[in-house]
Protein backbone atom coordinates (compact mmCIF):
# COMPACT_ATOMS: atom_id res chain seq x y z
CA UNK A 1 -34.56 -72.68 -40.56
CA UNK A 2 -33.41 -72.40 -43.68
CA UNK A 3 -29.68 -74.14 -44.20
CA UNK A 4 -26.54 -71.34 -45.26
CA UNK A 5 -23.43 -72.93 -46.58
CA UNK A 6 -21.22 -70.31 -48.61
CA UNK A 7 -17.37 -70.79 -49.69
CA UNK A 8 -15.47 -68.11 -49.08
CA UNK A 9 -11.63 -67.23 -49.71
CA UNK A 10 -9.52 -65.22 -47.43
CA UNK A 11 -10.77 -61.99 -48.90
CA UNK A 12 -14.66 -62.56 -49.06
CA UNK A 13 -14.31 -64.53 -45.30
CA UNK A 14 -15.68 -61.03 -43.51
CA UNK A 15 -18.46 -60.67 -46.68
CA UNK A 16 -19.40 -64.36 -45.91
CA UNK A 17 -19.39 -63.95 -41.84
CA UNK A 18 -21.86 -60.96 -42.11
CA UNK A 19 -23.96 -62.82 -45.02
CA UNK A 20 -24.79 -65.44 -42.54
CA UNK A 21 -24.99 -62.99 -39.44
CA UNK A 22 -27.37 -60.88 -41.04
CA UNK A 23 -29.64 -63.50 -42.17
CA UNK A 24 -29.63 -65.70 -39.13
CA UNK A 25 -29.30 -63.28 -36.71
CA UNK A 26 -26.70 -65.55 -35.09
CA UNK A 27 -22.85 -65.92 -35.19
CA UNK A 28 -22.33 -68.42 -38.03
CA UNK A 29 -20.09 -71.41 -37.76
CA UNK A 30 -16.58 -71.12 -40.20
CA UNK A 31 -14.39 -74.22 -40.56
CA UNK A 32 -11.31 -74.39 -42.75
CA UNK A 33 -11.35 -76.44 -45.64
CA UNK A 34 -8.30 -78.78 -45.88
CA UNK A 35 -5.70 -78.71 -49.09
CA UNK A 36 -7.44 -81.71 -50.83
CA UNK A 37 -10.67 -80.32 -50.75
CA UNK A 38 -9.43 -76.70 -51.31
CA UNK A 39 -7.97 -77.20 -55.00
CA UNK A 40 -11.89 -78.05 -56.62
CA UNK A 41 -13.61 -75.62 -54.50
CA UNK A 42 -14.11 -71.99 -55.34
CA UNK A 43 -14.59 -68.97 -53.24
CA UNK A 44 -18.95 -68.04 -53.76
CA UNK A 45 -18.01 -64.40 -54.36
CA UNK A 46 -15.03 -64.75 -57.09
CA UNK A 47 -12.93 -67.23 -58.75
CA UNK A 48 -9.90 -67.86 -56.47
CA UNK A 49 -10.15 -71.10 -54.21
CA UNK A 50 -11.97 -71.39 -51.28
CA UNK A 51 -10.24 -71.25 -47.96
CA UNK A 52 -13.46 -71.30 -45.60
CA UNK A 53 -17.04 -72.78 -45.27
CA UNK A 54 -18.96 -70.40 -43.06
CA UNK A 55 -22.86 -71.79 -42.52
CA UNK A 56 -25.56 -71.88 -39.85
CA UNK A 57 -25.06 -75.27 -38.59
């Protein structure tokens, strides 16, 4: 199975959870990312800092 890791901030989370959904076929896993991690990592769908990592593992 292929691995699905996407970034996602808190407007894209929903676009991200049914990304993974739909291509898995299974409810994905989200986990927050923490404030030292958050300030270098961007959201997959737009420029604004990433808040979640939703994947299939």
């Amino acid at each position: 199975m292929e691995k699905i890791r996407i970034n996602s901030c808190e407007t894209h989370i929903y676009r991200a959870l049914d990304e993974v959904t739909a291509k898995t076929e299974n409810f994905p896993d989200m986990e927050k990312i923490y404030t030292e991690e958050e300030l270098s990592t961007v959201c997959d769908y737009c420029a604004q800092a990433a808040i979640y990592v939703v994947s299939n593992t």
